[in-house]
N, C-alpha and C. Protein backbone atom coordinates (compact mmCIF):
# COMPACT_ATOMS: atom_id res chain seq x y z
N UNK A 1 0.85 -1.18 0.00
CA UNK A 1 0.00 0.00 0.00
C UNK A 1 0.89 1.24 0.00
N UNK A 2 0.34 2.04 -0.70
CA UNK A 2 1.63 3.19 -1.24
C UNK A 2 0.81 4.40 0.56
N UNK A 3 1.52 5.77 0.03
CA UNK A 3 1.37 6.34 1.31
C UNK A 3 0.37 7.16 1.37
N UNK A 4 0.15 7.36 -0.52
CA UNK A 4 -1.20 7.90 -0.45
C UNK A 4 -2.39 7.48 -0.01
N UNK A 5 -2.58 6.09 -0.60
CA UNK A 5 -3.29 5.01 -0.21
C UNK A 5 -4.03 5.52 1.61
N UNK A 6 -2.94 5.10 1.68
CA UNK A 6 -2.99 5.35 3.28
C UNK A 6 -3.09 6.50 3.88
N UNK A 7 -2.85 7.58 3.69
CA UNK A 7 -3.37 8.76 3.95
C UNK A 7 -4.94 8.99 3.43
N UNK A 8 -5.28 8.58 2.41
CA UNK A 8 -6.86 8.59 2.01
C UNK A 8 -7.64 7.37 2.57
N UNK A 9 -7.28 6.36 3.48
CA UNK A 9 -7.87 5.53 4.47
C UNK A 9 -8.28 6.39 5.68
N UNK A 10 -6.76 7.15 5.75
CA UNK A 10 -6.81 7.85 7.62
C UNK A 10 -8.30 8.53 6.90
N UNK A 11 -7.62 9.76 5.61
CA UNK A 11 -8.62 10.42 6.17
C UNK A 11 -10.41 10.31 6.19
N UNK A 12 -10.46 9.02 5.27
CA UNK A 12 -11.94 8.63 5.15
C UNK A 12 -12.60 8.52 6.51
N UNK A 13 -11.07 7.48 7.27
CA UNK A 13 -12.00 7.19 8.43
C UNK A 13 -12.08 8.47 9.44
N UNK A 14 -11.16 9.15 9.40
CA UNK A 14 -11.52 10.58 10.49
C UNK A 14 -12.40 10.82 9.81
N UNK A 15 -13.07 11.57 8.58
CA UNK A 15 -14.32 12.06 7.88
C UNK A 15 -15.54 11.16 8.88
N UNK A 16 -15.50 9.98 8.70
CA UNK A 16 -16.88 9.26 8.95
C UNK A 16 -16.73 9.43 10.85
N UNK A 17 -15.25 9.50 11.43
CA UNK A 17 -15.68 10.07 13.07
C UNK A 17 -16.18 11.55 13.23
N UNK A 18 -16.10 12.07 12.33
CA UNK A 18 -16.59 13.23 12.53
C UNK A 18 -18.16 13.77 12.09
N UNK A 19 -18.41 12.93 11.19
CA UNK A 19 -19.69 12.88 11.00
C UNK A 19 -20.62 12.43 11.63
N UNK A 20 -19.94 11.25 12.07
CA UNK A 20 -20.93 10.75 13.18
C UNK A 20 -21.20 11.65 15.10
N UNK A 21 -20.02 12.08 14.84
CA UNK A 21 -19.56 13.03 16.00
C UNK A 21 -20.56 14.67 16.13
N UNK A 22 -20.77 14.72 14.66
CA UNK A 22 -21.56 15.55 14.84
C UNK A 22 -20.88 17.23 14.27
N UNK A 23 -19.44 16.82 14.13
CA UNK A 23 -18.33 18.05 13.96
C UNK A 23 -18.02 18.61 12.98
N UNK A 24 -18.97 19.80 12.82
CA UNK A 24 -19.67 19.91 11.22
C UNK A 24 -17.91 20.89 10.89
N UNK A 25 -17.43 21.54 11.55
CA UNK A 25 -15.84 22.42 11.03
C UNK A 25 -15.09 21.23 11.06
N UNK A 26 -14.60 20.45 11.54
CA UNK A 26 -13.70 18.68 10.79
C UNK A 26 -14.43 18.35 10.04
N UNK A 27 -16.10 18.18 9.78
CA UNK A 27 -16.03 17.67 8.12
C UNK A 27 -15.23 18.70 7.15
N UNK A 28 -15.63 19.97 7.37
CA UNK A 28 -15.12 20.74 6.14
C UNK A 28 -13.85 20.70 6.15
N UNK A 29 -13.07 20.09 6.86
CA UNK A 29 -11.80 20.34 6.73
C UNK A 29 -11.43 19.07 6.18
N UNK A 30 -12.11 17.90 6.06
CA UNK A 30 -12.00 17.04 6.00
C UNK A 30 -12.15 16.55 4.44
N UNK A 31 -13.07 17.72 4.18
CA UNK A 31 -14.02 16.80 2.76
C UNK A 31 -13.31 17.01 1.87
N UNK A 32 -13.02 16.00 0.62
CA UNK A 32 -12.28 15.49 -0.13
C UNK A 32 -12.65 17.21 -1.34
N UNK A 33 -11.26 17.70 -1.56
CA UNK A 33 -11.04 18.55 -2.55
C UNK A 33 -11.78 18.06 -4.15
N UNK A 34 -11.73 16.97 -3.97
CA UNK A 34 -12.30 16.19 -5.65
C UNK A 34 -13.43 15.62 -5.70
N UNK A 35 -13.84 14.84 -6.61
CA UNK A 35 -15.24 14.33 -6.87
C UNK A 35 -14.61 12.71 -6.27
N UNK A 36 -15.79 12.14 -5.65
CA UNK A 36 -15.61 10.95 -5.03
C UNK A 36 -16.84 9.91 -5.96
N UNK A 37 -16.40 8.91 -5.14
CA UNK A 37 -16.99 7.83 -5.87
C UNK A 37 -18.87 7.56 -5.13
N UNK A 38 -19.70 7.50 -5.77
CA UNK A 38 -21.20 7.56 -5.52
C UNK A 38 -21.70 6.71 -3.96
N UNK A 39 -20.99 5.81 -4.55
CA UNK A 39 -20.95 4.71 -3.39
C UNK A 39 -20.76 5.40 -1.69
N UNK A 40 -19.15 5.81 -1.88
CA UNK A 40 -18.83 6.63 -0.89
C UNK A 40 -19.33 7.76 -0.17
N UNK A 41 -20.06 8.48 -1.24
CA UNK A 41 -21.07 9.78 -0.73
C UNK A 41 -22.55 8.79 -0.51
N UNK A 42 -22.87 8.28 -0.47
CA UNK A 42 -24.22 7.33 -0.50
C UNK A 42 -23.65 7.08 1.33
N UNK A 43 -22.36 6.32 1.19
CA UNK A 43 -22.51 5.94 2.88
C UNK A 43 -22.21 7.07 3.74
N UNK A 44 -21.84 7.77 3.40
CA UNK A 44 -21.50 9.31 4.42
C UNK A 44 -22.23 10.06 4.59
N UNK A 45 -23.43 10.32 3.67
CA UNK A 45 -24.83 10.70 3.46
C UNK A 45 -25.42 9.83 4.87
N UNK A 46 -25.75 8.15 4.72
CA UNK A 46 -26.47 7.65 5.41
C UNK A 46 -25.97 7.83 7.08
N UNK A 47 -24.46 7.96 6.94
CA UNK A 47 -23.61 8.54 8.33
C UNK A 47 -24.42 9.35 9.10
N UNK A 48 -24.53 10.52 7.95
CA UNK A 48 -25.02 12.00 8.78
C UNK A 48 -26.89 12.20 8.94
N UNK A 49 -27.20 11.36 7.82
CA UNK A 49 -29.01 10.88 8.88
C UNK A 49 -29.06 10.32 9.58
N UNK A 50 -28.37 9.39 10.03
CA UNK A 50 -28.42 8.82 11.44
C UNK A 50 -28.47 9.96 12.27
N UNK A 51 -27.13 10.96 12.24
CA UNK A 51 -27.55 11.88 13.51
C UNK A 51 -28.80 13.39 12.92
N UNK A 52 -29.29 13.01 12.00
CA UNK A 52 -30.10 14.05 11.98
C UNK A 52 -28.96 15.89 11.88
N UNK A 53 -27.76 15.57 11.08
CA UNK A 53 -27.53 16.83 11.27
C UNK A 53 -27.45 17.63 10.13
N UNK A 54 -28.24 18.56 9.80
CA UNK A 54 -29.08 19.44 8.31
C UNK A 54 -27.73 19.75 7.92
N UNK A 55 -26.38 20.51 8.57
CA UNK A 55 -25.26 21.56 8.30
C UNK A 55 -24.48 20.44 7.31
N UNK A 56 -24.49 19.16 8.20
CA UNK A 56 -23.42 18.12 7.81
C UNK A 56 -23.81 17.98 6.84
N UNK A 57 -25.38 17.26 6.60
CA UNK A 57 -26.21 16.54 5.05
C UNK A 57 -25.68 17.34 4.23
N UNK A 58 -26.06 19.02 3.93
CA UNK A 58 -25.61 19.59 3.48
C UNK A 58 -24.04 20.23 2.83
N UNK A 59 -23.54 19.78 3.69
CA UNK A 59 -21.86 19.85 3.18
C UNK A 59 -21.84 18.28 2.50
N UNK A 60 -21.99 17.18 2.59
CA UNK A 60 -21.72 16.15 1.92
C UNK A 60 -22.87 16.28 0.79
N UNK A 61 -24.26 16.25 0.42
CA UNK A 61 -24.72 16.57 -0.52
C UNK A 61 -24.23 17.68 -1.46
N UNK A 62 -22.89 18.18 -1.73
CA UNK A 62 -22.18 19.12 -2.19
C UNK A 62 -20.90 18.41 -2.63
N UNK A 63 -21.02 17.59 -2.51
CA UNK A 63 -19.78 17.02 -2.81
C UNK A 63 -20.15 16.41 -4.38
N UNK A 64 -19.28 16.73 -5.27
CA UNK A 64 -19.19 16.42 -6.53
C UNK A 64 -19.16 14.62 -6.70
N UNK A 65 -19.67 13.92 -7.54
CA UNK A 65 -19.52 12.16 -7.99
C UNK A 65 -18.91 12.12 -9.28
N UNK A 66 -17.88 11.34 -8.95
CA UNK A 66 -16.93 11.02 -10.18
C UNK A 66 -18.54 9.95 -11.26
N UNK A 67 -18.55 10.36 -12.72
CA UNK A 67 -19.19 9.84 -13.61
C UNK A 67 -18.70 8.35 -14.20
């Protein structure tokens, strides 16, 4: 596994503690500069209805999907 690799593991998984956490300034700091894969915004989406939080839904429904 190269180091990028692994730096885009860390930061998926800090993204999804923070979403679930509720820590709507670490998502934005968090959220991926590029378009992600559908799949991935589909589960980070379902992350942030679990806690019911409008700011979060909203910053991840903004996130661009690779075609």
């Amino acid at each position: 596994m190269t180091d990028k690799n692994e730096h885009s593991i860390a930061n998926f998984a800090a993204l999804k503690t923070a979403i679930v956490n509720g820590e709507k300034q670490r998502v934005e700091e968090l959220l991926p500069k590029k378009a992600i894969q559908d799949l991935e915004k589909g589960y980070l989406l379902d992350l942030a209805n679990v806690n019911g939080n409008k700011d979060i839904i909203k910053l991840l429904e903004a996130i661009p999907v690779n075609k």
